[in-house]
PDB file of N, CA and C in Angstrom:
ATOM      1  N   UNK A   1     149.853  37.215  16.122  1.00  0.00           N
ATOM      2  CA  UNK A   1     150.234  36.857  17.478  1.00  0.00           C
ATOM      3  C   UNK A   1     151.754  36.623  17.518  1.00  0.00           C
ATOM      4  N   UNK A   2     152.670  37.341  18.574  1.00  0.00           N
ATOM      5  CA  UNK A   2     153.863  37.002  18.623  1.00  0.00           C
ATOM      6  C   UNK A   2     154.306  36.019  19.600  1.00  0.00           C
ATOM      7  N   UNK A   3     155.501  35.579  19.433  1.00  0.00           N
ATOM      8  CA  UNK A   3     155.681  34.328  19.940  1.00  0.00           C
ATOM      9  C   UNK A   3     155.908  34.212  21.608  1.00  0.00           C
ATOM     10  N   UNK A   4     156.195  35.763  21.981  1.00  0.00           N
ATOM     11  CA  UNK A   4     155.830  35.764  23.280  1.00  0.00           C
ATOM     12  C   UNK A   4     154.459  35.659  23.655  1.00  0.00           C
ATOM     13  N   UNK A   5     153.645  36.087  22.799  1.00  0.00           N
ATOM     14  CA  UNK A   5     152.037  35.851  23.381  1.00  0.00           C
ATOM     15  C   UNK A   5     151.710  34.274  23.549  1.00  0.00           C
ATOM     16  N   UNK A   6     152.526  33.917  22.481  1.00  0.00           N
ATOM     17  CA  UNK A   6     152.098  32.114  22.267  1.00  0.00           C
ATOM     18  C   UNK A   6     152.791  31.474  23.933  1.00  0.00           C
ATOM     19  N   UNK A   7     153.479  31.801  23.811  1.00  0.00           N
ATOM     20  CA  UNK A   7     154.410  31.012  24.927  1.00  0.00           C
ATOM     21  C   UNK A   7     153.592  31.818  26.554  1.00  0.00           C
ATOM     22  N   UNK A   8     153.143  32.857  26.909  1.00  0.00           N
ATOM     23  CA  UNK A   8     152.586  33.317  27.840  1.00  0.00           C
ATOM     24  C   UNK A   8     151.414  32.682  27.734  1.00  0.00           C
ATOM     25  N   UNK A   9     150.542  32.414  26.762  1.00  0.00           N
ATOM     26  CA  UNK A   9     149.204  31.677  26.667  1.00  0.00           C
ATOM     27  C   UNK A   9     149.560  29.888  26.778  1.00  0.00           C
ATOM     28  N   UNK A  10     150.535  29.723  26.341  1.00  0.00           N
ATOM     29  CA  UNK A  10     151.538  27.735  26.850  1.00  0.00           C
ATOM     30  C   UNK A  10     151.511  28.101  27.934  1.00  0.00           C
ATOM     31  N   UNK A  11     152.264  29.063  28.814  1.00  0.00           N
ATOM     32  CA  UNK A  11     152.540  28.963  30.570  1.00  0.00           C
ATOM     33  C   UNK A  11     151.289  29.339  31.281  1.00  0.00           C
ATOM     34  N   UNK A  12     150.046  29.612  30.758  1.00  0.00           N
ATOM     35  CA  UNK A  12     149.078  29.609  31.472  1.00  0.00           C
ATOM     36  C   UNK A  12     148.361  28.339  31.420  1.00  0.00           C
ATOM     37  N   UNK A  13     148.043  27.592  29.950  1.00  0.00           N
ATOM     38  CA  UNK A  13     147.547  26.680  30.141  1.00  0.00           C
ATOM     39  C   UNK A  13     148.457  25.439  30.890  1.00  0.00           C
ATOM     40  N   UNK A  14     150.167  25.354  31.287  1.00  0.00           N
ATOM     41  CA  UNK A  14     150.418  24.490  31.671  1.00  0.00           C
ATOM     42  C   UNK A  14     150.527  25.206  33.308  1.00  0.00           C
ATOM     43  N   UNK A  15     150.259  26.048  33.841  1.00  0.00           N
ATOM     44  CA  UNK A  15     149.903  26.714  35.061  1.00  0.00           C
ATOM     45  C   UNK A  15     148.845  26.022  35.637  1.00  0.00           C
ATOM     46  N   UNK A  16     147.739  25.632  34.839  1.00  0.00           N
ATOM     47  CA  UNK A  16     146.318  25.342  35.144  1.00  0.00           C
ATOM     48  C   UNK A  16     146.000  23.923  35.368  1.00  0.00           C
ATOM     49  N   UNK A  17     146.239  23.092  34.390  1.00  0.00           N
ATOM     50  CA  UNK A  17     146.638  21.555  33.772  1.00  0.00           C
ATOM     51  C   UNK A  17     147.588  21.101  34.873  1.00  0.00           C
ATOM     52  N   UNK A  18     148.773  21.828  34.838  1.00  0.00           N
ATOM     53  CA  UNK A  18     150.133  20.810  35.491  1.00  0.00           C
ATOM     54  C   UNK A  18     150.732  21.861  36.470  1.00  0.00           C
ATOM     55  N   UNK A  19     149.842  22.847  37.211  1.00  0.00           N
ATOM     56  CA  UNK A  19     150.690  23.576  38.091  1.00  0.00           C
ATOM     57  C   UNK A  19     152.336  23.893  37.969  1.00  0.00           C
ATOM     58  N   UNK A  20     152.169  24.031  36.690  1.00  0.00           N
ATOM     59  CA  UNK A  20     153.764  24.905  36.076  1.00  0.00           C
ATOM     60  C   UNK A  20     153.242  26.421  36.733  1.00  0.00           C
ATOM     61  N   UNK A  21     154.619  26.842  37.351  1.00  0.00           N
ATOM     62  CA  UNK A  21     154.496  28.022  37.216  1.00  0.00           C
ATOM     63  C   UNK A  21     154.737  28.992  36.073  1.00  0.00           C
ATOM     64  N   UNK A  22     154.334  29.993  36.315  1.00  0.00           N
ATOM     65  CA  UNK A  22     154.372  30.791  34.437  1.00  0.00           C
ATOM     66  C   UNK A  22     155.618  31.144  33.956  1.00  0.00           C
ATOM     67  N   UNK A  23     156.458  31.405  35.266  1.00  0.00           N
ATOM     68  CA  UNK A  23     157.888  32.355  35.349  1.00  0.00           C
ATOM     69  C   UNK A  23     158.575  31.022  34.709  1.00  0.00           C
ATOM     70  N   UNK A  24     158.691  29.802  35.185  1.00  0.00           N
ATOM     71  CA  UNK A  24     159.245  28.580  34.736  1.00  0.00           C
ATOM     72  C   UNK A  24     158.891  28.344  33.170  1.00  0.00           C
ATOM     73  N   UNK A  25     158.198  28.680  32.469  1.00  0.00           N
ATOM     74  CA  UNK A  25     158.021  28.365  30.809  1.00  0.00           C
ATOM     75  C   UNK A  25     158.603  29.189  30.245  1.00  0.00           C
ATOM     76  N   UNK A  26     159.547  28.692  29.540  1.00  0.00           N
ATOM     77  CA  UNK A  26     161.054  29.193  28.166  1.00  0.00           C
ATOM     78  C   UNK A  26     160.860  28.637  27.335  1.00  0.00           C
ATOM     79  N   UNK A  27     161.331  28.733  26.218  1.00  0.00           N
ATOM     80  CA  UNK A  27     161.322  27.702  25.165  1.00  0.00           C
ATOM     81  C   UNK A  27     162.337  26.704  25.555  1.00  0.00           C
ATOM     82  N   UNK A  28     163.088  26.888  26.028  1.00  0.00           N
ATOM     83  CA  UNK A  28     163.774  26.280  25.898  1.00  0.00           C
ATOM     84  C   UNK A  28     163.950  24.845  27.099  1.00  0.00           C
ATOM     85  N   UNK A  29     162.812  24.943  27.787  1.00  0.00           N
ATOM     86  CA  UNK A  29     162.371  23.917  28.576  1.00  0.00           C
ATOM     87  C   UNK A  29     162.307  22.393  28.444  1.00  0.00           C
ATOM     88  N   UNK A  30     162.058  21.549  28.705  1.00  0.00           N
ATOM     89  CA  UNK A  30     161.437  20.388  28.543  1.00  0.00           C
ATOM     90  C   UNK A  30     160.142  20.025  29.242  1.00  0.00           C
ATOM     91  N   UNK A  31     159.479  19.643  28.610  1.00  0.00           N
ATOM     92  CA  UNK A  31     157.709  19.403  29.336  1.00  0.00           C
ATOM     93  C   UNK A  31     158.055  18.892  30.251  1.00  0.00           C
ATOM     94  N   UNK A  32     158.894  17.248  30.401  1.00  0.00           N
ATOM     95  CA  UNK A  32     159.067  16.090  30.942  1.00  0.00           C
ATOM     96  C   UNK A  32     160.334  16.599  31.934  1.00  0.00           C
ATOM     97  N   UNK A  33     160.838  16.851  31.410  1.00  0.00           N
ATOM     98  CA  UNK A  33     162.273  16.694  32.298  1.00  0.00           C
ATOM     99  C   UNK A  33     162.897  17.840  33.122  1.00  0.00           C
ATOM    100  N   UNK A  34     161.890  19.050  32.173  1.00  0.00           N
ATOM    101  CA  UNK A  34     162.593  20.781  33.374  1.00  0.00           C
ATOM    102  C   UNK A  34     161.360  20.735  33.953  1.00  0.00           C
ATOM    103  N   UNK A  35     160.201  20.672  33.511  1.00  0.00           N
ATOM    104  CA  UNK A  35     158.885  21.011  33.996  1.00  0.00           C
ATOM    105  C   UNK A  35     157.484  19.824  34.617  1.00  0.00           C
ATOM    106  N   UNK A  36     158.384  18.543  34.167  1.00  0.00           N
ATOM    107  CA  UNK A  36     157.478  17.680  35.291  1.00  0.00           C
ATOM    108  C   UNK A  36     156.018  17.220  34.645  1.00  0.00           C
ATOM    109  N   UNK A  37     156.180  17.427  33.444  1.00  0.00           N
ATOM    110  CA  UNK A  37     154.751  17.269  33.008  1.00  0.00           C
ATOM    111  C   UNK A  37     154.678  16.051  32.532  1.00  0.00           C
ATOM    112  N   UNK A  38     153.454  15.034  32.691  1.00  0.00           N
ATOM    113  CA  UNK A  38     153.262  13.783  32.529  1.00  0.00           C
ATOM    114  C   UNK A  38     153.002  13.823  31.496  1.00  0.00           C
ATOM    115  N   UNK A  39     152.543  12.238  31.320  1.00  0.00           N
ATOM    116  CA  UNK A  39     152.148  12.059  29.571  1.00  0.00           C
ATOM    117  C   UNK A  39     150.295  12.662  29.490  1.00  0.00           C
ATOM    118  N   UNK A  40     149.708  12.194  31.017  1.00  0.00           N
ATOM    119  CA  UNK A  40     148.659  12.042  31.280  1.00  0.00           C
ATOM    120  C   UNK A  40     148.355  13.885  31.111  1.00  0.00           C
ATOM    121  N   UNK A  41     149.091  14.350  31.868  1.00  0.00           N
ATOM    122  CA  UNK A  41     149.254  16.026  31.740  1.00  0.00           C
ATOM    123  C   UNK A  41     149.089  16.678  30.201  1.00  0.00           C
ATOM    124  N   UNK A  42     150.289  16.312  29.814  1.00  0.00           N
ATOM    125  CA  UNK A  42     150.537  16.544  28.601  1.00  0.00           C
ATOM    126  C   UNK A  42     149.420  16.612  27.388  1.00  0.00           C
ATOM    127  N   UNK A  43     148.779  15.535  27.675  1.00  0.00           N
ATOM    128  CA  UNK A  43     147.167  15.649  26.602  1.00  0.00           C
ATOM    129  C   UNK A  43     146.434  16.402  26.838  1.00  0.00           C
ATOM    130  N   UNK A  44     146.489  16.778  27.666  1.00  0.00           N
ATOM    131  CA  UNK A  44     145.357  17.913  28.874  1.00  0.00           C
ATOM    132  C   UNK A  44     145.922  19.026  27.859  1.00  0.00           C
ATOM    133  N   UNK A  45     146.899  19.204  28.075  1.00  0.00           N
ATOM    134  CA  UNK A  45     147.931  20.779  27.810  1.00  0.00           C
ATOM    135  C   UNK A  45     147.753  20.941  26.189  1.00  0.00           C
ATOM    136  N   UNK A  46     148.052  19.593  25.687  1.00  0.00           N
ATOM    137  CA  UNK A  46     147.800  19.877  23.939  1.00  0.00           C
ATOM    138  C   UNK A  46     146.185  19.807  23.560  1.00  0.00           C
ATOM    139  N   UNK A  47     145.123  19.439  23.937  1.00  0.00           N
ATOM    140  CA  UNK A  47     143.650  19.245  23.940  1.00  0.00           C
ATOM    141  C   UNK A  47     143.598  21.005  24.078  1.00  0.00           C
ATOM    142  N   UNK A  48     143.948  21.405  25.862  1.00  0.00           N
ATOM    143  CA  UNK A  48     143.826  23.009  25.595  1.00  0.00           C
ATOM    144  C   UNK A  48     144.403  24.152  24.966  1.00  0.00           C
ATOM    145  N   UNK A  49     145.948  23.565  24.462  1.00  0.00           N
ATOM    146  CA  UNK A  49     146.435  24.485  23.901  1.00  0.00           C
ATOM    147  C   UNK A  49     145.774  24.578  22.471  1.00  0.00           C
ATOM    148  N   UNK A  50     145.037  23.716  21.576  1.00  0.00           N
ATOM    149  CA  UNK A  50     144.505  23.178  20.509  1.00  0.00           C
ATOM    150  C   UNK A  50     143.183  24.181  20.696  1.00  0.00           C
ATOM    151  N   UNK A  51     142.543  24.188  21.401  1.00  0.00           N
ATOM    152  CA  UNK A  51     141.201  24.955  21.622  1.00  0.00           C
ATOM    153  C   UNK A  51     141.847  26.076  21.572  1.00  0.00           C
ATOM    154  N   UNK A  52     142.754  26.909  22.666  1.00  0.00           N
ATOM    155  CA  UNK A  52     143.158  28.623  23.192  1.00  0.00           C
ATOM    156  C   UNK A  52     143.838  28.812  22.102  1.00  0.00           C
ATOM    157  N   UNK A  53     144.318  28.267  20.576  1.00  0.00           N
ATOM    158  CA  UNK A  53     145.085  28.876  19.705  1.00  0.00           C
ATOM    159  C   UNK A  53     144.206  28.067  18.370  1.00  0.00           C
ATOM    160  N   UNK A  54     143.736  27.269  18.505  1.00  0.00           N
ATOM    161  CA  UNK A  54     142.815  27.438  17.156  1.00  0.00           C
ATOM    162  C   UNK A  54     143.494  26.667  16.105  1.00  0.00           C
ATOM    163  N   UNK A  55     144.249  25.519  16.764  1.00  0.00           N
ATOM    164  CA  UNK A  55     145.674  24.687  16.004  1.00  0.00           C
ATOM    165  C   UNK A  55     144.650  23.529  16.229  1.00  0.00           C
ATOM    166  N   UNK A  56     145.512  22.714  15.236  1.00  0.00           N
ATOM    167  CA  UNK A  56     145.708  20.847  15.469  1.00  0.00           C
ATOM    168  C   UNK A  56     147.116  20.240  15.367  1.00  0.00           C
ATOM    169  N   UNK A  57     147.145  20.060  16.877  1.00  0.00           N
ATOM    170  CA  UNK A  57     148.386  19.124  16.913  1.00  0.00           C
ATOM    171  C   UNK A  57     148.161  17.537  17.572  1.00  0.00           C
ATOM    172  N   UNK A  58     148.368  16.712  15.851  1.00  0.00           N
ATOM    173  CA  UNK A  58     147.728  15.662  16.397  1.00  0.00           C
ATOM    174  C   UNK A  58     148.739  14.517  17.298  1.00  0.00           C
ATOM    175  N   UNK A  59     147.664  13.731  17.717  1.00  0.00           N
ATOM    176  CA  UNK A  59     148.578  12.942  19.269  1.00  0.00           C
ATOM    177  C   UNK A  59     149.717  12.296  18.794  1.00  0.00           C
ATOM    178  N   UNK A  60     149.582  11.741  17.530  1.00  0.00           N
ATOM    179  CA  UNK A  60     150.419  11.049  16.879  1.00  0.00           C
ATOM    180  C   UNK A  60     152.414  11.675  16.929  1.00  0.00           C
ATOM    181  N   UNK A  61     151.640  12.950  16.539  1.00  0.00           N
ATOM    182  CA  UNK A  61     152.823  14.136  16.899  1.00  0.00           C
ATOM    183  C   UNK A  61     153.383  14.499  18.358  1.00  0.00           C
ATOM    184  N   UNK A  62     152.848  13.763  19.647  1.00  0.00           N
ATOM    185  CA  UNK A  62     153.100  14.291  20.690  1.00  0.00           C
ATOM    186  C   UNK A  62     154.803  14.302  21.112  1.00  0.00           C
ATOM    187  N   UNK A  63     155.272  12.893  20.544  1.00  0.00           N
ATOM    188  CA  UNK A  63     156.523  12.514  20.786  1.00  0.00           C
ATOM    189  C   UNK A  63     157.565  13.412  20.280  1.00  0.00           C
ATOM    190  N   UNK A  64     157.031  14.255  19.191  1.00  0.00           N
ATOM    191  CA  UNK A  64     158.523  15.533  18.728  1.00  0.00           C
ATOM    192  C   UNK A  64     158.164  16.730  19.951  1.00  0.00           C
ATOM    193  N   UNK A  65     157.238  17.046  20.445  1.00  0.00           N
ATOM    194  CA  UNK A  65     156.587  18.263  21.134  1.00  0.00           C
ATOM    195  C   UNK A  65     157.944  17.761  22.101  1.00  0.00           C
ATOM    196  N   UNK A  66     158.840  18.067  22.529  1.00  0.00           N
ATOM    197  CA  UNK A  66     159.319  17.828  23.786  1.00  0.00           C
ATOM    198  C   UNK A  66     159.667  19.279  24.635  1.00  0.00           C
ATOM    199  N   UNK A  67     159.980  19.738  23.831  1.00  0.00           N
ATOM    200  CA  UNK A  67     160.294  21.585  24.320  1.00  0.00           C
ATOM    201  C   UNK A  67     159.083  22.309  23.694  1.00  0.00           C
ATOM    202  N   UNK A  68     159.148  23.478  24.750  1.00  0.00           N
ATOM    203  CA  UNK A  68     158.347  24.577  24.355  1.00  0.00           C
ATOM    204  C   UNK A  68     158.429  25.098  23.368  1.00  0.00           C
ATOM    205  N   UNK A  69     159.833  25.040  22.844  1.00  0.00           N
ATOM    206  CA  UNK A  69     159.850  25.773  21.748  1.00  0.00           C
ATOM    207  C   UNK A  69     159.456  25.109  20.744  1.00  0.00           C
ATOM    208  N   UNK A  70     158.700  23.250  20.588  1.00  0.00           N
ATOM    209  CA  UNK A  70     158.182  22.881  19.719  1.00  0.00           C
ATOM    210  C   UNK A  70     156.752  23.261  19.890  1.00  0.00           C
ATOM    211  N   UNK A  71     156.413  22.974  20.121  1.00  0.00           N
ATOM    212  CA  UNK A  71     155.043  23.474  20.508  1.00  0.00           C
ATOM    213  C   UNK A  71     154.588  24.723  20.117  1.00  0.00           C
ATOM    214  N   UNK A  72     155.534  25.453  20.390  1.00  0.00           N
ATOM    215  CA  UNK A  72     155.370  27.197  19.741  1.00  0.00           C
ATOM    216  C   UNK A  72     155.486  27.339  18.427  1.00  0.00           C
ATOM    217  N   UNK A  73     156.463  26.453  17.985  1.00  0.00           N
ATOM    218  CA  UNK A  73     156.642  26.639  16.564  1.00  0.00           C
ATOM    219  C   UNK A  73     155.778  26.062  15.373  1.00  0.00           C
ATOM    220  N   UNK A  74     155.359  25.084  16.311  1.00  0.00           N
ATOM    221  CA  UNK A  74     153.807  24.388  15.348  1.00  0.00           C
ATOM    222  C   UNK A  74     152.925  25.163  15.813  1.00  0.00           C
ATOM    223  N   UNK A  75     152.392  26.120  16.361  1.00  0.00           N
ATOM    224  CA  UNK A  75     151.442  27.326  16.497  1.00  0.00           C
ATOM    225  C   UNK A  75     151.508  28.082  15.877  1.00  0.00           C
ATOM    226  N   UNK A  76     152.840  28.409  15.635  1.00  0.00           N
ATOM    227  CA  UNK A  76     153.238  29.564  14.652  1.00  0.00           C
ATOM    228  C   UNK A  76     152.968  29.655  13.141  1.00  0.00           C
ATOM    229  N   UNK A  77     153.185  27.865  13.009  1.00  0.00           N
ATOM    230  CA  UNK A  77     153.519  27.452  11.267  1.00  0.00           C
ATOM    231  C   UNK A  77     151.729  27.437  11.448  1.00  0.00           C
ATOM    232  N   UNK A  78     150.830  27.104  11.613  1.00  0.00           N
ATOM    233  CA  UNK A  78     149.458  27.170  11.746  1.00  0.00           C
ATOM    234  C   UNK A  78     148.420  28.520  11.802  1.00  0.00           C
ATOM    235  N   UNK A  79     149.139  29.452  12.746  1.00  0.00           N
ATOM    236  CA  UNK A  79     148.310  30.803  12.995  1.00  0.00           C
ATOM    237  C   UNK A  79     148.822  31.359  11.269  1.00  0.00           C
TER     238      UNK A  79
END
């Protein structure tokens, strides 16, 4: 899986969860601060992104996730 697939499959599940639009997810984003996503959101988004990619990213870890591009990259180191 390439890392555009990862990040198109992130902007759908935060499309769904947190009404991100898809065009709006970059890596280079912020959940919180470009894209509006709560904390409450945010578990939603890592619970489904955890199921749609077959990862564990545990909660403990939520606080480094701040950009997309973390999130992608712990998918990556996992797939």
């Amino acid at each position: 899986m390439t890392r555009e697939e990862i990040i198109t499959g992130l902007a759908e599940i935060l499309n769904e969860v947190a009404d991100v639009e898809p065009a709006d997810v970059t890596e280079d984003k912020s959940f919180i601060e470009d894209l509006d996503v709560d904390s409450l959101a945010m578990v939603e988004v890592i619970v489904s992104t955890e199921e749609r990619f077959g990862v564990s990213l545990p909660e403990e870890e939520l606080k480094e996730l701040r950009l997309v591009s973390d999130v992608v990259t712990r998918i990556e180191k996992q797939l």
